[in-house]
PDB file of N, CA and C in Angstrom:
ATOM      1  N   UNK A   1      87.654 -18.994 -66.802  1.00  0.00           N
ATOM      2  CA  UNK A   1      86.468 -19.690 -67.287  1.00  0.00           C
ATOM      3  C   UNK A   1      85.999 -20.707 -66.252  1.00  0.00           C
ATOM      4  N   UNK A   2      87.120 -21.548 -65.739  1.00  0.00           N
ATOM      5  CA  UNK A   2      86.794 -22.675 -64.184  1.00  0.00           C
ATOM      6  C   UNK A   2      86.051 -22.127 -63.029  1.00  0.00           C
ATOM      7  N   UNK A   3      86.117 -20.893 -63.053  1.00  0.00           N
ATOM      8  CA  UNK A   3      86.108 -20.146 -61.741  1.00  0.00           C
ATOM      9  C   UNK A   3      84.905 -19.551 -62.134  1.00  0.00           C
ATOM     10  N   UNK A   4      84.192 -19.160 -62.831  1.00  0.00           N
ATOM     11  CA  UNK A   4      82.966 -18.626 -63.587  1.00  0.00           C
ATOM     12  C   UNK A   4      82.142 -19.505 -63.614  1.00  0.00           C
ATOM     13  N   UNK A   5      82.554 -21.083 -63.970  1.00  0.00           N
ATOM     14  CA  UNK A   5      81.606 -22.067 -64.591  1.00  0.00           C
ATOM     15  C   UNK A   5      81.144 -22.247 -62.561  1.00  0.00           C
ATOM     16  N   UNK A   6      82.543 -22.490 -61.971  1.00  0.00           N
ATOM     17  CA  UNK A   6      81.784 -22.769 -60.552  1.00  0.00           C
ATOM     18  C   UNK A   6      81.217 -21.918 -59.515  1.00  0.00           C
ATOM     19  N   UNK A   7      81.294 -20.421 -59.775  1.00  0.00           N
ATOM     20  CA  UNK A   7      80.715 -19.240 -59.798  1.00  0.00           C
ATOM     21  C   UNK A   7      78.901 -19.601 -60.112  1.00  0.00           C
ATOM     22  N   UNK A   8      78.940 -20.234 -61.065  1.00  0.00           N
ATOM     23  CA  UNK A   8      77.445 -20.211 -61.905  1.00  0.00           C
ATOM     24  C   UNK A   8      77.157 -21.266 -61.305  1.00  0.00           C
ATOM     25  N   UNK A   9      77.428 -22.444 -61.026  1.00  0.00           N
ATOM     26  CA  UNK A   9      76.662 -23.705 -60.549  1.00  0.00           C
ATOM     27  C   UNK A   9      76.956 -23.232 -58.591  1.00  0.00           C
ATOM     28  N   UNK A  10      77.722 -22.898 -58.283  1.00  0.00           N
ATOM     29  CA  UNK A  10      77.121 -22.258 -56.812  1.00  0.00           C
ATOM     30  C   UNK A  10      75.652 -21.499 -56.758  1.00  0.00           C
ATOM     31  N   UNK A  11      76.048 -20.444 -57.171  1.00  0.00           N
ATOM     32  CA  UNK A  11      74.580 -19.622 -57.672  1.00  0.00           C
ATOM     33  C   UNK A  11      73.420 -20.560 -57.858  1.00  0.00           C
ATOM     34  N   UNK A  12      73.590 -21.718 -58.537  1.00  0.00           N
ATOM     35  CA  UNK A  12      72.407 -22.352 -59.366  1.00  0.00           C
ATOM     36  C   UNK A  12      71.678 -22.947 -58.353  1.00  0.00           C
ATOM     37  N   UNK A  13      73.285 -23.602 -57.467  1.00  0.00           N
ATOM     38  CA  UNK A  13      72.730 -24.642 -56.207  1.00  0.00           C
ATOM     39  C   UNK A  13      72.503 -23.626 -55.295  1.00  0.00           C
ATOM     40  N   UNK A  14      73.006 -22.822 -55.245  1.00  0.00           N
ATOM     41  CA  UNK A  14      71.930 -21.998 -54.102  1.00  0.00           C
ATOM     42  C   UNK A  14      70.427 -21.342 -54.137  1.00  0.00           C
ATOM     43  N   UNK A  15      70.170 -21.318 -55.297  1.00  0.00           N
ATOM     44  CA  UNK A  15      69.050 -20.780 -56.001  1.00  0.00           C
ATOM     45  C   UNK A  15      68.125 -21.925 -55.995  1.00  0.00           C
ATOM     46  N   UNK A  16      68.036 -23.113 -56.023  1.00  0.00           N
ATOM     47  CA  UNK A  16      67.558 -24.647 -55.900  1.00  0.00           C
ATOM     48  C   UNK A  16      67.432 -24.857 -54.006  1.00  0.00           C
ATOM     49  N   UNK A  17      68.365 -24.393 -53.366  1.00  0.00           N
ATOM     50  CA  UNK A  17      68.406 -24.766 -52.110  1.00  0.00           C
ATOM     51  C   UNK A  17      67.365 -23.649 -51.507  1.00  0.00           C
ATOM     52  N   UNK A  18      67.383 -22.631 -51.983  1.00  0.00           N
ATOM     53  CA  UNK A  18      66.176 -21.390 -51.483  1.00  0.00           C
ATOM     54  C   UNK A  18      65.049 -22.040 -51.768  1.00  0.00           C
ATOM     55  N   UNK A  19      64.785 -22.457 -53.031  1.00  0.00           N
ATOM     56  CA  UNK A  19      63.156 -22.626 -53.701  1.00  0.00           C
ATOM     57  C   UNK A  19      62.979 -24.272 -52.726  1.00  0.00           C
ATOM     58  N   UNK A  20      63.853 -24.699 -52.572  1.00  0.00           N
ATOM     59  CA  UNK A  20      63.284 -26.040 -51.773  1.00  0.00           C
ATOM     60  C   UNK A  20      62.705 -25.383 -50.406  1.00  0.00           C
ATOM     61  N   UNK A  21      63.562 -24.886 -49.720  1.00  0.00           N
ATOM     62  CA  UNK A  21      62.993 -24.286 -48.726  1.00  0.00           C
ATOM     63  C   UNK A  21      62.008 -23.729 -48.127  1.00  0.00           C
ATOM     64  N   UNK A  22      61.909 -22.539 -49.204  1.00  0.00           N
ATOM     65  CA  UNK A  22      60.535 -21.642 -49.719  1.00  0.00           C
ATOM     66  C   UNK A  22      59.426 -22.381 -49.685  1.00  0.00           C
ATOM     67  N   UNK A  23      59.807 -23.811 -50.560  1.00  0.00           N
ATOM     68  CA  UNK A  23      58.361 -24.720 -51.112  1.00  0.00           C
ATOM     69  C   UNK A  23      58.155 -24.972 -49.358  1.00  0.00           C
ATOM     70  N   UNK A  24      59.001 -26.086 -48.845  1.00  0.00           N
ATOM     71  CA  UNK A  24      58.388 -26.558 -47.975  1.00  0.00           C
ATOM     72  C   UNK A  24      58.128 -26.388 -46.514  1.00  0.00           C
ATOM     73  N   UNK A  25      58.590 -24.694 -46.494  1.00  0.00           N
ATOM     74  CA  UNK A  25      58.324 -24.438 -44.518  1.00  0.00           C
ATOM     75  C   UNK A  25      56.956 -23.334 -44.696  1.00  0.00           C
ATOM     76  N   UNK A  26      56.273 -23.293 -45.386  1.00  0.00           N
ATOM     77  CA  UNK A  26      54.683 -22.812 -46.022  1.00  0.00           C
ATOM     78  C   UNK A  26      54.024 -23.924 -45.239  1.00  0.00           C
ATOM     79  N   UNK A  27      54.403 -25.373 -45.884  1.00  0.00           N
ATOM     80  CA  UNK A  27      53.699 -26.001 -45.996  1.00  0.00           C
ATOM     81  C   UNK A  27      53.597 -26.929 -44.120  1.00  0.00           C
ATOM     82  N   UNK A  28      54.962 -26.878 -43.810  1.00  0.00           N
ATOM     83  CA  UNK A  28      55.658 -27.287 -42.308  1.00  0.00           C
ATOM     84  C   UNK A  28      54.880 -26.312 -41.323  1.00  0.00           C
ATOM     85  N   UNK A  29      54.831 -25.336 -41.306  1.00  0.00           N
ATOM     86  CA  UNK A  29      54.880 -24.133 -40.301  1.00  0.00           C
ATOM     87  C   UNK A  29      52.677 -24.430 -40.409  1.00  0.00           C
ATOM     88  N   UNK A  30      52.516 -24.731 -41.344  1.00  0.00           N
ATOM     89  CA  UNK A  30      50.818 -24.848 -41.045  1.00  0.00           C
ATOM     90  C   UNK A  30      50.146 -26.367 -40.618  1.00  0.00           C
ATOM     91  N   UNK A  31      51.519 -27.734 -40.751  1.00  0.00           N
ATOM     92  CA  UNK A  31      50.687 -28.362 -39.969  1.00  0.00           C
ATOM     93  C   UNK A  31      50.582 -28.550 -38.722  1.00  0.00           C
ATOM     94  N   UNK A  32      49.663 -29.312 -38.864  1.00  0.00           N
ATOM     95  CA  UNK A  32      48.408 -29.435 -37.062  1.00  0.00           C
ATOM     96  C   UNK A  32      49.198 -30.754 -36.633  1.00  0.00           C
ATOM     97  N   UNK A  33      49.220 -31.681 -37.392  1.00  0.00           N
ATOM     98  CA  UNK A  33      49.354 -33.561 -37.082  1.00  0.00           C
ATOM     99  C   UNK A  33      50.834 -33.714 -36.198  1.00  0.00           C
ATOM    100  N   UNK A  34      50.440 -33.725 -34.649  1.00  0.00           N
ATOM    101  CA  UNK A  34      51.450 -33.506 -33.903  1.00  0.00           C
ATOM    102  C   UNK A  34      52.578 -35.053 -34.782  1.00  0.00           C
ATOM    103  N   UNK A  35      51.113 -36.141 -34.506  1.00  0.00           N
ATOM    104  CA  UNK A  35      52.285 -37.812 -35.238  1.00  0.00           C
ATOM    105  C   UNK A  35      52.847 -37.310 -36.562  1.00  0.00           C
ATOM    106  N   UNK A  36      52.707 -36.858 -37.531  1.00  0.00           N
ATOM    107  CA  UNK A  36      53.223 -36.696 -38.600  1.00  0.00           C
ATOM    108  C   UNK A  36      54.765 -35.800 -38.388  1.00  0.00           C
ATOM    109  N   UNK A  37      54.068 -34.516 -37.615  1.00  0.00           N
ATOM    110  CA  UNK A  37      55.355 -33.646 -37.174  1.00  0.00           C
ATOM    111  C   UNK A  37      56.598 -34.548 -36.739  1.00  0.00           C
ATOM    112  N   UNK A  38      56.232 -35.275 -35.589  1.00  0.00           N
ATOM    113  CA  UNK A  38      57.192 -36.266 -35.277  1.00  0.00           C
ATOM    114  C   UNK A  38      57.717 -37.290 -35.976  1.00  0.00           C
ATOM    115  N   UNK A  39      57.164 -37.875 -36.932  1.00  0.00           N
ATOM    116  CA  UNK A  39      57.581 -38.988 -38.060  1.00  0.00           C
ATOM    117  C   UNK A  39      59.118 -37.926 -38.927  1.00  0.00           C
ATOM    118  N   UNK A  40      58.452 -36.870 -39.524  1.00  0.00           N
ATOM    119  CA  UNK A  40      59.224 -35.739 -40.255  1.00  0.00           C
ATOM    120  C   UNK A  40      60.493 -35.669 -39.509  1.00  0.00           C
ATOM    121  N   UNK A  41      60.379 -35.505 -37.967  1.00  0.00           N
ATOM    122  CA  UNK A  41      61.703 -35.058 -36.994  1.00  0.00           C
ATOM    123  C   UNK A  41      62.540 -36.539 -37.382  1.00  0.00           C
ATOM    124  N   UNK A  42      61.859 -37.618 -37.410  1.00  0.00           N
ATOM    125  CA  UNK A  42      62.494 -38.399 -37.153  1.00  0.00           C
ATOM    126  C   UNK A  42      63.575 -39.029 -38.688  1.00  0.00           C
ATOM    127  N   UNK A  43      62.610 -38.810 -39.423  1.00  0.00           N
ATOM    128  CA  UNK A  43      63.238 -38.652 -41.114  1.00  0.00           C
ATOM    129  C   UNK A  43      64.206 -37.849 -41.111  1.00  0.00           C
ATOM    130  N   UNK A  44      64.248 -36.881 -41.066  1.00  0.00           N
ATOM    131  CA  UNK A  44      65.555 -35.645 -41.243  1.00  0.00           C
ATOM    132  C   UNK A  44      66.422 -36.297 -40.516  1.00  0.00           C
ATOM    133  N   UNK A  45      66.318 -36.483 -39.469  1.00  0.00           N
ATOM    134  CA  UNK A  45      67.750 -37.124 -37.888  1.00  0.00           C
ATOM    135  C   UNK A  45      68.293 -37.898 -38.471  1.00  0.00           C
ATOM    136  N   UNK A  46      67.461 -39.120 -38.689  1.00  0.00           N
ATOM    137  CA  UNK A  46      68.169 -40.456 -39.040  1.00  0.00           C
ATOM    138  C   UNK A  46      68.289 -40.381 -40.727  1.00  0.00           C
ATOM    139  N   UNK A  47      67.296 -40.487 -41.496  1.00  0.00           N
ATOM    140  CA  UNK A  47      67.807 -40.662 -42.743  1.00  0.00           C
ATOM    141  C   UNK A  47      68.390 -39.716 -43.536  1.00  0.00           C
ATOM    142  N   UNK A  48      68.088 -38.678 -43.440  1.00  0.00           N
ATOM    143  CA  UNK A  48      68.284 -37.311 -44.487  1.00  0.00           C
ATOM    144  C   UNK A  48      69.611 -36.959 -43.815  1.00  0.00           C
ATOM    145  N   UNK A  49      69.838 -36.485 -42.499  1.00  0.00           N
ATOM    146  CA  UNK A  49      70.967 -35.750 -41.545  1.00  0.00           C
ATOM    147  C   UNK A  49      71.948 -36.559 -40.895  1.00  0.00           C
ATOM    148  N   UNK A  50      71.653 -38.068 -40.879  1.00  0.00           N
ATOM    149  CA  UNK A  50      71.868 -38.617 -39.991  1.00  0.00           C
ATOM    150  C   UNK A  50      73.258 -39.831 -40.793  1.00  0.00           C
ATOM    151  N   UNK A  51      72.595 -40.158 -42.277  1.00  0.00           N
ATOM    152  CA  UNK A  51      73.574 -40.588 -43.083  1.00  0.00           C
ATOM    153  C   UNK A  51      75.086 -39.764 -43.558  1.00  0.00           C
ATOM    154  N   UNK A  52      75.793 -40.020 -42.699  1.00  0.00           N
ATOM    155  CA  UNK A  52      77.499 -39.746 -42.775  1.00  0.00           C
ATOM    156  C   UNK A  52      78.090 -40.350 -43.656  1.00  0.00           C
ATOM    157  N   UNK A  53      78.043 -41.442 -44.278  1.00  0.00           N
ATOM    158  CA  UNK A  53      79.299 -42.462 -44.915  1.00  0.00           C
ATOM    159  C   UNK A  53      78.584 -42.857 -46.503  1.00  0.00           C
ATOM    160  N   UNK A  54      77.731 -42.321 -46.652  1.00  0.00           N
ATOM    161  CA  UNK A  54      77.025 -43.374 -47.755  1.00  0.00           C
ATOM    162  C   UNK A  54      77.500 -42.033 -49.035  1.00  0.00           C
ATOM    163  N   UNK A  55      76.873 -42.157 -50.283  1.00  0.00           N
ATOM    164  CA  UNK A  55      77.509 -41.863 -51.376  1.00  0.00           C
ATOM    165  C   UNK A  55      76.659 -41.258 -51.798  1.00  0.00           C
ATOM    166  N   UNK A  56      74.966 -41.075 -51.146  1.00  0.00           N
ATOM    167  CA  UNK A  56      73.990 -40.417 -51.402  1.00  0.00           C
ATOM    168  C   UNK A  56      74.281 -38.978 -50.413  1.00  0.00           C
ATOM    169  N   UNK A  57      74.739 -39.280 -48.963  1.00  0.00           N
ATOM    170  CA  UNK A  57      75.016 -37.958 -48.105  1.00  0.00           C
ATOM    171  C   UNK A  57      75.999 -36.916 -48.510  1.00  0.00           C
ATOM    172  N   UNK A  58      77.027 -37.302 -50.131  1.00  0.00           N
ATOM    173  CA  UNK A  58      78.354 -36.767 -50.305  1.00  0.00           C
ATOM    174  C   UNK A  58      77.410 -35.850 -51.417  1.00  0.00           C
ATOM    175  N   UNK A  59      76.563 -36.352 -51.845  1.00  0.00           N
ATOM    176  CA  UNK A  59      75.805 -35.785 -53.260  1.00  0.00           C
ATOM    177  C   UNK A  59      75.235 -34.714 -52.719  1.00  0.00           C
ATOM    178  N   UNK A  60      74.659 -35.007 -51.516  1.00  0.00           N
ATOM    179  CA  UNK A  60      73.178 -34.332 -50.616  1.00  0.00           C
ATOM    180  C   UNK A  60      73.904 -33.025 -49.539  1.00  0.00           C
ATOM    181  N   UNK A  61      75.504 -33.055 -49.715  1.00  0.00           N
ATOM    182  CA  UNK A  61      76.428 -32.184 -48.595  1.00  0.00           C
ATOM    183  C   UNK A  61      76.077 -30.881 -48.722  1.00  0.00           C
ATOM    184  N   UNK A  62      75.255 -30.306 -49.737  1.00  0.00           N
ATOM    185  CA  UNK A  62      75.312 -28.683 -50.268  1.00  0.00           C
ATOM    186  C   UNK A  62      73.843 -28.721 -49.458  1.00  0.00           C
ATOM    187  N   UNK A  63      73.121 -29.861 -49.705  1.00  0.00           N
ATOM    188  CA  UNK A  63      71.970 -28.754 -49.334  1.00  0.00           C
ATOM    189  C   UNK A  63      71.440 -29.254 -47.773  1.00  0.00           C
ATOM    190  N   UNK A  64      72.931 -30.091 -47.017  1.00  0.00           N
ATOM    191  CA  UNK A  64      72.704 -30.082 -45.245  1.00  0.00           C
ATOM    192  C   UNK A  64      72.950 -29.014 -44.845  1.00  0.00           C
ATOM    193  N   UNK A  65      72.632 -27.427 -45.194  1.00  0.00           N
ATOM    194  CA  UNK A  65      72.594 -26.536 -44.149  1.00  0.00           C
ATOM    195  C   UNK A  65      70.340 -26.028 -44.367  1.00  0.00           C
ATOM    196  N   UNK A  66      70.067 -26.341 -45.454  1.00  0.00           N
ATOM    197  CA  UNK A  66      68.844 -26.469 -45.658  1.00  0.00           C
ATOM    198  C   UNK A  66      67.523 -27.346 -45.118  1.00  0.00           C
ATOM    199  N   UNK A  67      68.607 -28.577 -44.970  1.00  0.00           N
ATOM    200  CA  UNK A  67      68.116 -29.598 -44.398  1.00  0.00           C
ATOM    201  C   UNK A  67      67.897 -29.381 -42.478  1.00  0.00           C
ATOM    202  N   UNK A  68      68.821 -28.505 -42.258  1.00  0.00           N
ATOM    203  CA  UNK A  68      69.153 -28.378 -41.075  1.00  0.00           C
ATOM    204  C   UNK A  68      67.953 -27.236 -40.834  1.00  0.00           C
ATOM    205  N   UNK A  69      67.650 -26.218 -41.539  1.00  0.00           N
ATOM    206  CA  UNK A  69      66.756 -25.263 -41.413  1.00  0.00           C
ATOM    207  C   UNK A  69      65.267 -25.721 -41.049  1.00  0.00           C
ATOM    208  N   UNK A  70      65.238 -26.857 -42.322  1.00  0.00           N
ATOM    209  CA  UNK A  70      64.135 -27.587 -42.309  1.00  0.00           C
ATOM    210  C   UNK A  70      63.465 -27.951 -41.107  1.00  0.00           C
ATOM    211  N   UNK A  71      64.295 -28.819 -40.405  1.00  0.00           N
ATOM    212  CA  UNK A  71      64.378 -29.471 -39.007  1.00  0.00           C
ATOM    213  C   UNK A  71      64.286 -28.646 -38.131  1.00  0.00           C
ATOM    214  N   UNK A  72      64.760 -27.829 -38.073  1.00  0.00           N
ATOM    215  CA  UNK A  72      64.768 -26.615 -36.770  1.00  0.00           C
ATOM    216  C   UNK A  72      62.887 -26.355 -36.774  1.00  0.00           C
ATOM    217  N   UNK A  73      62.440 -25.841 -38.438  1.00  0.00           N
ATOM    218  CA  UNK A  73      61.329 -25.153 -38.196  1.00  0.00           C
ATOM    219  C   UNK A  73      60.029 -25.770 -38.007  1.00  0.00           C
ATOM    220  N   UNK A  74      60.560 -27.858 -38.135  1.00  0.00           N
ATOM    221  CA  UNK A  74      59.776 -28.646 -37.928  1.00  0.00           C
ATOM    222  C   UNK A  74      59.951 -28.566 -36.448  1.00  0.00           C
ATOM    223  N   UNK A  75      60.768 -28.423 -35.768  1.00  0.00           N
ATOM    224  CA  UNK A  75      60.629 -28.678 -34.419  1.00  0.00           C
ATOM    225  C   UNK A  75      60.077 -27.578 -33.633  1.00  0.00           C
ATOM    226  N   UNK A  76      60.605 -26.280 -33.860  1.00  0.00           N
ATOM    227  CA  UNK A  76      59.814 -25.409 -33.956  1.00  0.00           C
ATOM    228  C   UNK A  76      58.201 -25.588 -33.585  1.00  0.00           C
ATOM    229  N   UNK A  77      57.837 -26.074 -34.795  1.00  0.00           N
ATOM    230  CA  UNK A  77      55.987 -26.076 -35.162  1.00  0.00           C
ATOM    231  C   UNK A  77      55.925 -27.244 -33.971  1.00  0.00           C
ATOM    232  N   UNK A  78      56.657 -28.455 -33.912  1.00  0.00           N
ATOM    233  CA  UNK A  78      56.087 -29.161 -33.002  1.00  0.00           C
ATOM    234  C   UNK A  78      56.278 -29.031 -31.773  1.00  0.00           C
ATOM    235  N   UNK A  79      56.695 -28.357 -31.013  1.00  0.00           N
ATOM    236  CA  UNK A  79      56.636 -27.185 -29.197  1.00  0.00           C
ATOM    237  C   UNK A  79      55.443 -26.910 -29.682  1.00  0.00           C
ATOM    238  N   UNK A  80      55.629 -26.092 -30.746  1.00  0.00           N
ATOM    239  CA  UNK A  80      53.900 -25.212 -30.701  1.00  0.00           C
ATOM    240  C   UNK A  80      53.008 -25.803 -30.852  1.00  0.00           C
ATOM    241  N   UNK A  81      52.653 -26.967 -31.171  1.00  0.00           N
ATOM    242  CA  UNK A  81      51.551 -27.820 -31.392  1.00  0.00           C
ATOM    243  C   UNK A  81      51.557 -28.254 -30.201  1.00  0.00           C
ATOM    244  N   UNK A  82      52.527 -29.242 -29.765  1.00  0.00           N
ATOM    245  CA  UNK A  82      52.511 -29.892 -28.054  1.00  0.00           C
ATOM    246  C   UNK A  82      51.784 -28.829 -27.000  1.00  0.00           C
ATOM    247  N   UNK A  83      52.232 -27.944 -27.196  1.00  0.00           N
ATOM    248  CA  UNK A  83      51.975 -26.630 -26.057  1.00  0.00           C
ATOM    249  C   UNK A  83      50.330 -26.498 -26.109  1.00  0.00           C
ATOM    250  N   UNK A  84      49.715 -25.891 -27.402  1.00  0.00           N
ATOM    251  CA  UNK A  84      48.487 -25.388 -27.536  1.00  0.00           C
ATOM    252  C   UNK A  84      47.875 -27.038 -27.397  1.00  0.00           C
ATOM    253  N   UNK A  85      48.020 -28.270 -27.890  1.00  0.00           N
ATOM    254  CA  UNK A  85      47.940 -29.623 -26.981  1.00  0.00           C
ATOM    255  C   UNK A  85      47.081 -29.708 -25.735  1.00  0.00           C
ATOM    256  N   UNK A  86      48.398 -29.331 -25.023  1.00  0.00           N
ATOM    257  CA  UNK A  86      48.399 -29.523 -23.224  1.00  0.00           C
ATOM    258  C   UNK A  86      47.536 -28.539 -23.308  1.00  0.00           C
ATOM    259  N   UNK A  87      47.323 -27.534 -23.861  1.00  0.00           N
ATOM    260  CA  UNK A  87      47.188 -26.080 -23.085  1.00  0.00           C
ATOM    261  C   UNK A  87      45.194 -26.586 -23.171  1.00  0.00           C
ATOM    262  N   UNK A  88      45.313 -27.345 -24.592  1.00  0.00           N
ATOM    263  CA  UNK A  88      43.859 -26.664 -25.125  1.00  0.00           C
ATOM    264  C   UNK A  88      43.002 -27.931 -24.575  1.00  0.00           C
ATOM    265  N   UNK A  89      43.577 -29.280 -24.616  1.00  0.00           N
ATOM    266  CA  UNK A  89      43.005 -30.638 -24.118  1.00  0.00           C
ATOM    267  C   UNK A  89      42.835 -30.951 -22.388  1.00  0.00           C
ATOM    268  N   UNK A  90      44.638 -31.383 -22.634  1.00  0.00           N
ATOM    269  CA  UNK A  90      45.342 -31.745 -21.208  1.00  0.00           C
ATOM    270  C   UNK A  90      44.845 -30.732 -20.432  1.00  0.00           C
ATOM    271  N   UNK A  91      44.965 -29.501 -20.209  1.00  0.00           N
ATOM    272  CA  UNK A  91      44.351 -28.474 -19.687  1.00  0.00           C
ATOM    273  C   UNK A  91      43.156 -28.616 -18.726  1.00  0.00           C
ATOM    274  N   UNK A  92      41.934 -28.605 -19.677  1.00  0.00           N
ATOM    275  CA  UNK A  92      41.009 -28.003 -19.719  1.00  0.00           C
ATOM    276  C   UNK A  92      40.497 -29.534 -18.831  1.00  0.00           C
ATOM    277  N   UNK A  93      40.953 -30.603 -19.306  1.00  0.00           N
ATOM    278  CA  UNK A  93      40.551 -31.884 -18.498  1.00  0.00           C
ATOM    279  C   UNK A  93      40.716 -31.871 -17.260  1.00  0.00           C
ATOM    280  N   UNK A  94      42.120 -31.722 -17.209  1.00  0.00           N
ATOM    281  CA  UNK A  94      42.454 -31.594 -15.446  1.00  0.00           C
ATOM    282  C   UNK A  94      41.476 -30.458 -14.967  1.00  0.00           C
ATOM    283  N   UNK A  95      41.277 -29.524 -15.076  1.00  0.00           N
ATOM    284  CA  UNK A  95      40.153 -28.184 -14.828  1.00  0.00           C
ATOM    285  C   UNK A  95      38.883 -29.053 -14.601  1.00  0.00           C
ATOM    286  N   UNK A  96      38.100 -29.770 -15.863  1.00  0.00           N
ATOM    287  CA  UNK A  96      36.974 -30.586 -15.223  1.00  0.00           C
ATOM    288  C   UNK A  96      37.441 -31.640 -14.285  1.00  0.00           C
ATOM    289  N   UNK A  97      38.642 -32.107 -14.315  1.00  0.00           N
ATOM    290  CA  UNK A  97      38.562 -33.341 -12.943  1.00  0.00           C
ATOM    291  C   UNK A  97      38.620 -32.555 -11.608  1.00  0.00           C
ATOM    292  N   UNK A  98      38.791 -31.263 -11.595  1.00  0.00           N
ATOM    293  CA  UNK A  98      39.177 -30.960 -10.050  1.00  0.00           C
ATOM    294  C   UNK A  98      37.809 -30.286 -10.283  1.00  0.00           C
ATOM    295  N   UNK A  99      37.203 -29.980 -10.759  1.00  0.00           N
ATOM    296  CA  UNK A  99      35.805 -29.271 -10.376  1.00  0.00           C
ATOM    297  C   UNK A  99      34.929 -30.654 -10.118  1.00  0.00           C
ATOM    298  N   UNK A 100      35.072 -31.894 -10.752  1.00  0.00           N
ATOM    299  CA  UNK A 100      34.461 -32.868 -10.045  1.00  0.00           C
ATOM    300  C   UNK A 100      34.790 -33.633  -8.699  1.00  0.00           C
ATOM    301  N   UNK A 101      35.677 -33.140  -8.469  1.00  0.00           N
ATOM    302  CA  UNK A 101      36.667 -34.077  -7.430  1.00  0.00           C
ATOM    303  C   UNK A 101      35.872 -32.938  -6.366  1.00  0.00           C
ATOM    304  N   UNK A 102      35.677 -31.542  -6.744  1.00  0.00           N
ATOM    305  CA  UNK A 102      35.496 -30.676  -5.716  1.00  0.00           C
ATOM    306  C   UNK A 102      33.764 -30.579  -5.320  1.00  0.00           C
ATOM    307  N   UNK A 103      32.945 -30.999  -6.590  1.00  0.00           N
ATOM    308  CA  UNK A 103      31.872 -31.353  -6.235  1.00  0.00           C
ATOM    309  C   UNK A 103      31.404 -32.349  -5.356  1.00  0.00           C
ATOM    310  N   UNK A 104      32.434 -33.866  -5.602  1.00  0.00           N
ATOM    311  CA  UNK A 104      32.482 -34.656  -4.198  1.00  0.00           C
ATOM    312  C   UNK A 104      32.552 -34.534  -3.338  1.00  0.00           C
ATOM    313  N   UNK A 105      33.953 -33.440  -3.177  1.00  0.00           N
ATOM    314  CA  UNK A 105      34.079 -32.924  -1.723  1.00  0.00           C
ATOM    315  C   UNK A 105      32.904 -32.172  -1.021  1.00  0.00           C
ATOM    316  N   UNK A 106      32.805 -31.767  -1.815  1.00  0.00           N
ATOM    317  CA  UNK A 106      31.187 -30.682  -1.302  1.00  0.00           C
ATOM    318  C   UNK A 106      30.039 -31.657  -0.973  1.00  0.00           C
ATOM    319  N   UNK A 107      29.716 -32.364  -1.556  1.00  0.00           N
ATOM    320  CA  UNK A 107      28.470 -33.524  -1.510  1.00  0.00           C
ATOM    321  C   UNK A 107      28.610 -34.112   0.033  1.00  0.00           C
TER     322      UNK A 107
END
């Protein structure tokens, strides 16, 4: 019956640790807000991942491999945001400064 009851609350907590997940890398994987992305990285590290000793991290131990997923796919999204960034701003600026720099030269 011990072994059934914790049979069923594994299951339960794993079934809770999917739907958290589910809910929130929909919602991770589509934003744009490079500052927000980074605020998020920084929440998971230090407060969520980062608390070892406290009595809230012993409660929270089942669902640090979720938490860990989380983080990966926030960091993830934020390369890809930085990248298309540089690629689409930083880029395209340096491109107009050397076509002006080269119009000087020409002048």
């Amino acid at each position: 019956m011990c072994i059934a009851l914790a049979t069923h609350d594994f299951i339960n907590f794993a079934c809770r640790s999917t739907y958290l997940y589910d809910t929130l890398r929909p919602k991770l994987v589509h934003e744009t807000n490079i500052d927000f992305l980074c605020e998020l990285v920084d929440i998971l590290k230090m407060e969520v991942l980062g608390e070892q000793h406290s009595r809230r991290s012993e409660s929270l131990a089942g669902l640090r491999p979720t938490f860990e997923r989380i983080l990966a796919d926030v960091h993830e999204r934020l390369t890809f945001r930085a990248r298309t960034h540089i690629r689409d701003e930083v880029g395209y600026s340096l491109v107009f400064y050397f076509l002006l720099l080269f119009n000087v030269l020409i002048s």
